[in-house]
N, C-alpha and C. Protein backbone atom coordinates (compact mmCIF):
# COMPACT_ATOMS: atom_id res chain seq x y z
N UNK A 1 0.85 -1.17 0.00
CA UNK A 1 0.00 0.00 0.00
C UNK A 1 0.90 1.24 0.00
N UNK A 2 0.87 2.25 -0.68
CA UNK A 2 1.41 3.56 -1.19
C UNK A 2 0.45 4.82 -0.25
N UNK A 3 0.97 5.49 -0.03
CA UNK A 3 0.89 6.86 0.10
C UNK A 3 -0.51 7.34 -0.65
N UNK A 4 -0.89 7.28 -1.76
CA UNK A 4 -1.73 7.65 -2.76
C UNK A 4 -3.00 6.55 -2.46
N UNK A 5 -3.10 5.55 -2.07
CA UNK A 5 -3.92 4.38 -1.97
C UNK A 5 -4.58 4.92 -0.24
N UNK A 6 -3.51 5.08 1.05
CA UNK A 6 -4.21 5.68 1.97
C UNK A 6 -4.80 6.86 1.99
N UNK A 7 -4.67 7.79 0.66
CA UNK A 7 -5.44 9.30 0.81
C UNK A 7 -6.40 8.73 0.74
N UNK A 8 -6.69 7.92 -0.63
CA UNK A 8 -7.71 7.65 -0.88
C UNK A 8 -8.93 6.91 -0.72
N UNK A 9 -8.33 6.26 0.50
CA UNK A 9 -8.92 5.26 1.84
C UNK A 9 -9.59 6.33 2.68
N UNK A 10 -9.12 7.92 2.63
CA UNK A 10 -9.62 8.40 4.01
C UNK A 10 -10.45 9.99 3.15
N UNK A 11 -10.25 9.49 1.53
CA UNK A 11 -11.31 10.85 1.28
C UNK A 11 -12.11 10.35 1.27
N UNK A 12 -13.52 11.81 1.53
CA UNK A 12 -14.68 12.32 1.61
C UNK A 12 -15.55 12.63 1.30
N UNK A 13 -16.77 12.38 1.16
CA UNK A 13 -17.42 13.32 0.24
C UNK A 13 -17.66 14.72 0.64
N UNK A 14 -18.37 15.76 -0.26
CA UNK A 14 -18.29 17.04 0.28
C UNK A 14 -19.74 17.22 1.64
N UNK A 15 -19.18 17.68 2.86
CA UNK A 15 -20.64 18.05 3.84
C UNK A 15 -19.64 16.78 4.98
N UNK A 16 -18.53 15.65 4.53
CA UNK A 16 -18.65 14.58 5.70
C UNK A 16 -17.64 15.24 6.13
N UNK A 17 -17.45 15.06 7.52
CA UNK A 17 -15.65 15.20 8.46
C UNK A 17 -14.78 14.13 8.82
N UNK A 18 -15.57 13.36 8.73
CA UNK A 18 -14.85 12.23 9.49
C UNK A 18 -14.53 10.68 8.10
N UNK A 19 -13.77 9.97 8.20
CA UNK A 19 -14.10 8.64 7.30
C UNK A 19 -13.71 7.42 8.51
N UNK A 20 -14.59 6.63 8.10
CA UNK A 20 -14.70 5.35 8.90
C UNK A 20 -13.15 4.67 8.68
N UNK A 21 -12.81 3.85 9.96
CA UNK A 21 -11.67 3.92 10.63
C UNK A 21 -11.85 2.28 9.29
N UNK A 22 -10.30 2.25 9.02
CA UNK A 22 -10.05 0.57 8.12
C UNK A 22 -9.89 -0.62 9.04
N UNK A 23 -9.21 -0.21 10.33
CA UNK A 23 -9.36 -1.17 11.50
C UNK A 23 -10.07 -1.18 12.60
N UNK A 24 -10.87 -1.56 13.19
CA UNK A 24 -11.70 -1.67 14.32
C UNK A 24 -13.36 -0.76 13.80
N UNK A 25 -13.45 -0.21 14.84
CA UNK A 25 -14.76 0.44 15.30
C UNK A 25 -14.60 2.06 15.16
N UNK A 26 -15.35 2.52 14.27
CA UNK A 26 -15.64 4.02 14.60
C UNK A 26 -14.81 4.97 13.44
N UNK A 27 -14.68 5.83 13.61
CA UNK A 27 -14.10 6.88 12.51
C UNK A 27 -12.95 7.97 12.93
N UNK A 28 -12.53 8.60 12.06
CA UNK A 28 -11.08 9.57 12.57
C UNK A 28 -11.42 10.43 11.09
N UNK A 29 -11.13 11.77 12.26
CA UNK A 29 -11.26 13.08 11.71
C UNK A 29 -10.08 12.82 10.02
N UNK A 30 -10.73 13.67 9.18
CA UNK A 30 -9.98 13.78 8.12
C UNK A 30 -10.07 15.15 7.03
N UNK A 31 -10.97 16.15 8.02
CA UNK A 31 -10.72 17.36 7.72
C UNK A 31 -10.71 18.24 8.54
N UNK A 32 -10.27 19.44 8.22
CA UNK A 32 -9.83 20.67 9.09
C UNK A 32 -11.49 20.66 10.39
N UNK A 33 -12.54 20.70 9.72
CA UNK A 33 -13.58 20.82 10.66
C UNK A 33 -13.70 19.70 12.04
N UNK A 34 -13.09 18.90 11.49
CA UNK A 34 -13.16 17.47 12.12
C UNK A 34 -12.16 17.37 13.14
N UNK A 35 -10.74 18.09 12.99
CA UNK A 35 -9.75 17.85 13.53
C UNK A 35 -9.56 19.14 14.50
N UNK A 36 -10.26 20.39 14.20
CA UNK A 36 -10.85 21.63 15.08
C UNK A 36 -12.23 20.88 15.89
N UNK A 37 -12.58 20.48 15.39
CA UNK A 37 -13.73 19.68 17.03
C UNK A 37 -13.18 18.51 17.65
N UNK A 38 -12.14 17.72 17.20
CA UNK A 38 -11.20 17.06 18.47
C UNK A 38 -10.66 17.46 19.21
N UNK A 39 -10.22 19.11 18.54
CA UNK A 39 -8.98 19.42 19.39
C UNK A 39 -10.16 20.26 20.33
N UNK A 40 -11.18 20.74 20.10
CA UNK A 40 -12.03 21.14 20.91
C UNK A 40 -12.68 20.49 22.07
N UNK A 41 -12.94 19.23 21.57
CA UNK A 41 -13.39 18.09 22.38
C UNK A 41 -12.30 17.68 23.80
N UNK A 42 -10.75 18.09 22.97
CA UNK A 42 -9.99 17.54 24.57
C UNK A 42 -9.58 19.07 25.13
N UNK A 43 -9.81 20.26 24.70
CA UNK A 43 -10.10 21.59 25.71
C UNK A 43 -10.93 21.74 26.51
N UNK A 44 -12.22 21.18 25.71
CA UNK A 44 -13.53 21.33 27.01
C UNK A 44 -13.53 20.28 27.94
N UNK A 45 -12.98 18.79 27.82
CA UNK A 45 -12.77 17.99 28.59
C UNK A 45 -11.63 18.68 29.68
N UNK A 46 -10.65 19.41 29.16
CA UNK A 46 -9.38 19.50 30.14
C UNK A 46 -10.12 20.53 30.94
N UNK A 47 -10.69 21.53 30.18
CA UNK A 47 -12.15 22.72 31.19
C UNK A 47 -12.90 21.96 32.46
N UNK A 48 -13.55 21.19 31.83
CA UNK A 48 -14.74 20.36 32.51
C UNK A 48 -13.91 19.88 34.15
N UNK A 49 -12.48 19.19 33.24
CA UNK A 49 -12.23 18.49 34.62
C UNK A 49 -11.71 19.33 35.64
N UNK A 50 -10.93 20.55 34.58
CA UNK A 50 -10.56 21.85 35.95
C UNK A 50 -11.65 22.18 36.95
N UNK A 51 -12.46 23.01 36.25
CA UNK A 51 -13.62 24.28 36.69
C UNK A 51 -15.11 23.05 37.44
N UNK A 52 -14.98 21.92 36.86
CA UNK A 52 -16.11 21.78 37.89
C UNK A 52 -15.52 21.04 38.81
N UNK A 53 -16.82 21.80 39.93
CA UNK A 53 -16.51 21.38 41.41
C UNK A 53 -16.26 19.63 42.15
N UNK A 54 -16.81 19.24 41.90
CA UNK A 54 -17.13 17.93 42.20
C UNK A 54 -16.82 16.70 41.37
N UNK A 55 -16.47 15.64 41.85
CA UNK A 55 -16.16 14.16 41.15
C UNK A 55 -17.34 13.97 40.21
N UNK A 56 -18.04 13.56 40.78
CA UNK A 56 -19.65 13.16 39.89
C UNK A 56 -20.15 14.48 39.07
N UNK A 57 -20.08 15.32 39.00
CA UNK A 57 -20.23 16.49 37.98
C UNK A 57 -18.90 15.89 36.75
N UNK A 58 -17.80 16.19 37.50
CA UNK A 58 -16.72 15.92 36.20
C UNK A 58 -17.23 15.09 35.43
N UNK A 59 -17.62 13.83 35.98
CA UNK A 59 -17.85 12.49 35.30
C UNK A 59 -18.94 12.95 34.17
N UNK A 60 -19.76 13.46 34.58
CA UNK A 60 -21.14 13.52 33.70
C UNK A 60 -20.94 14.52 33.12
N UNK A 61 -19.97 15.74 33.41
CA UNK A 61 -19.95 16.80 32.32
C UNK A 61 -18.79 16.18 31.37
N UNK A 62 -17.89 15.31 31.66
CA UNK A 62 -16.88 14.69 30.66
C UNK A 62 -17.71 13.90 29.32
N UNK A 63 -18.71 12.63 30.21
CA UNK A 63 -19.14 11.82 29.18
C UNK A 63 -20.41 12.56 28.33
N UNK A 64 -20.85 13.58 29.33
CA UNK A 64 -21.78 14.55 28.04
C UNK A 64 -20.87 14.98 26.76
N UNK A 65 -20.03 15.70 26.88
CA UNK A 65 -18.93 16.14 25.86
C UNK A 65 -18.54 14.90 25.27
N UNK A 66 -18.20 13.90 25.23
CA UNK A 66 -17.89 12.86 24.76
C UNK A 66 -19.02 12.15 23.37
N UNK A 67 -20.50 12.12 24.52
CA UNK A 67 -21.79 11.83 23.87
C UNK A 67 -21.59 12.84 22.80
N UNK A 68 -21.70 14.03 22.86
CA UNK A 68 -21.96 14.95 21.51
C UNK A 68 -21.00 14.94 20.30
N UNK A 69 -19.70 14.34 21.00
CA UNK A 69 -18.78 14.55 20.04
C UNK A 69 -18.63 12.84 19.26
N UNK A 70 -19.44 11.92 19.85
CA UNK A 70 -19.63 10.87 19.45
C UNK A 70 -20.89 10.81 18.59
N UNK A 71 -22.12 11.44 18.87
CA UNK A 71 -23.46 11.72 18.11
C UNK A 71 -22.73 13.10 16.58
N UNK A 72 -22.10 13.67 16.71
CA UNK A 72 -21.39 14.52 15.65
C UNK A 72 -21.10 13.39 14.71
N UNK A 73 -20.21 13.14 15.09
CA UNK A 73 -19.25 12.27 14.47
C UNK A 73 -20.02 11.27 13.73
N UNK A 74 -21.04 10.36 14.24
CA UNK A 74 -21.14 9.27 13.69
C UNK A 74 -21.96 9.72 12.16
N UNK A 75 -22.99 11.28 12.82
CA UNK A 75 -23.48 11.92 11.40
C UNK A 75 -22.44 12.83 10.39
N UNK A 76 -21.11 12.71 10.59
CA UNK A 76 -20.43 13.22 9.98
C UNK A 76 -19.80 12.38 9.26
N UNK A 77 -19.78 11.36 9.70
CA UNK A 77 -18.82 10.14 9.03
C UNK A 77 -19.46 9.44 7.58
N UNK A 78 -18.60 9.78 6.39
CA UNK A 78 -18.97 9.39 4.71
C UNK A 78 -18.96 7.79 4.98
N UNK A 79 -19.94 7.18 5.61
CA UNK A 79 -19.75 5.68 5.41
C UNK A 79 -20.18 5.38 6.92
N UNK A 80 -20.44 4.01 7.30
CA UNK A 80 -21.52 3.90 8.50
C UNK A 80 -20.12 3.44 9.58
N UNK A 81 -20.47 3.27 10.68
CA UNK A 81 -19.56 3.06 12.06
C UNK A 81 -20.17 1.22 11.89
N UNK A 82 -18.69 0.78 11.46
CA UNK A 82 -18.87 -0.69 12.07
C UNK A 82 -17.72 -1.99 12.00
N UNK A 83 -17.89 -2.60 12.36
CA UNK A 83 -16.61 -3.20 12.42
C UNK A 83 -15.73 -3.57 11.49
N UNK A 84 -14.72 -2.66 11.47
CA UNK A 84 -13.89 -3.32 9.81
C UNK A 84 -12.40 -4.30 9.92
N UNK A 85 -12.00 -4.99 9.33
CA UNK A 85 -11.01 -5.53 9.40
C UNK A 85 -9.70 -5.56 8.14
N UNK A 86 -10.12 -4.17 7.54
CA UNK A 86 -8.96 -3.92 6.84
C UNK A 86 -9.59 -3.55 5.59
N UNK A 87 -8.97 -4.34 4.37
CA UNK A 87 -8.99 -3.96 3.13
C UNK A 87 -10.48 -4.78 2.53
N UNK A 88 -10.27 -5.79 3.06
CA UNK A 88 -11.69 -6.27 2.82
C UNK A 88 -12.62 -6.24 3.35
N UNK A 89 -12.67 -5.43 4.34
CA UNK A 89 -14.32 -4.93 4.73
C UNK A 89 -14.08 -3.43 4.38
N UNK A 90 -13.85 -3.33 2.99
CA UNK A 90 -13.88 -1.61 2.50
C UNK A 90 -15.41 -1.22 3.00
């Protein structure tokens, strides 16, 4: 596999952010919008765990941020979330 064969494993169509991952479960950012709401996703987590008061707040304000950035994602992703095992489960 070449250089030119993985771009083209991880382009997009136009409107998606994300492309479904070639190994395992789930998807990875593969444009600027996509990779500005990860890096967003671990600021408001590093926020969340500073500024709130309490253990059980952190917890539930962490996995809320998590939930949204997991409900984003899965409608952002050019192709469905599911288990792949490489080249042959294109």
């Amino acid at each position: 596999m070449n250089l030119q064969d993985i771009r083209d494993a991880y382009r997009v169509r136009d409107g998606y952010w994300f492309a479904p991952k070639r190994f395992g479960y789930g998807a990875m950012p593969v444009t600027w919008q996509a990779w500005a709401m990860t890096l967003g996703l671990a600021g408001a987590i590093l926020l969340a765990v500073r500024l709130l008061p309490s253990v059980p707040e952190k917890i539930i304000g962490v996995l809320a941020l998590i939930g949204a950035m997991i409900a984003v994602s899965i409608a952002k992703t050019d192709g469905e979330w599911r288990w792949r095992s490489g080249e042959r489960d294109r």
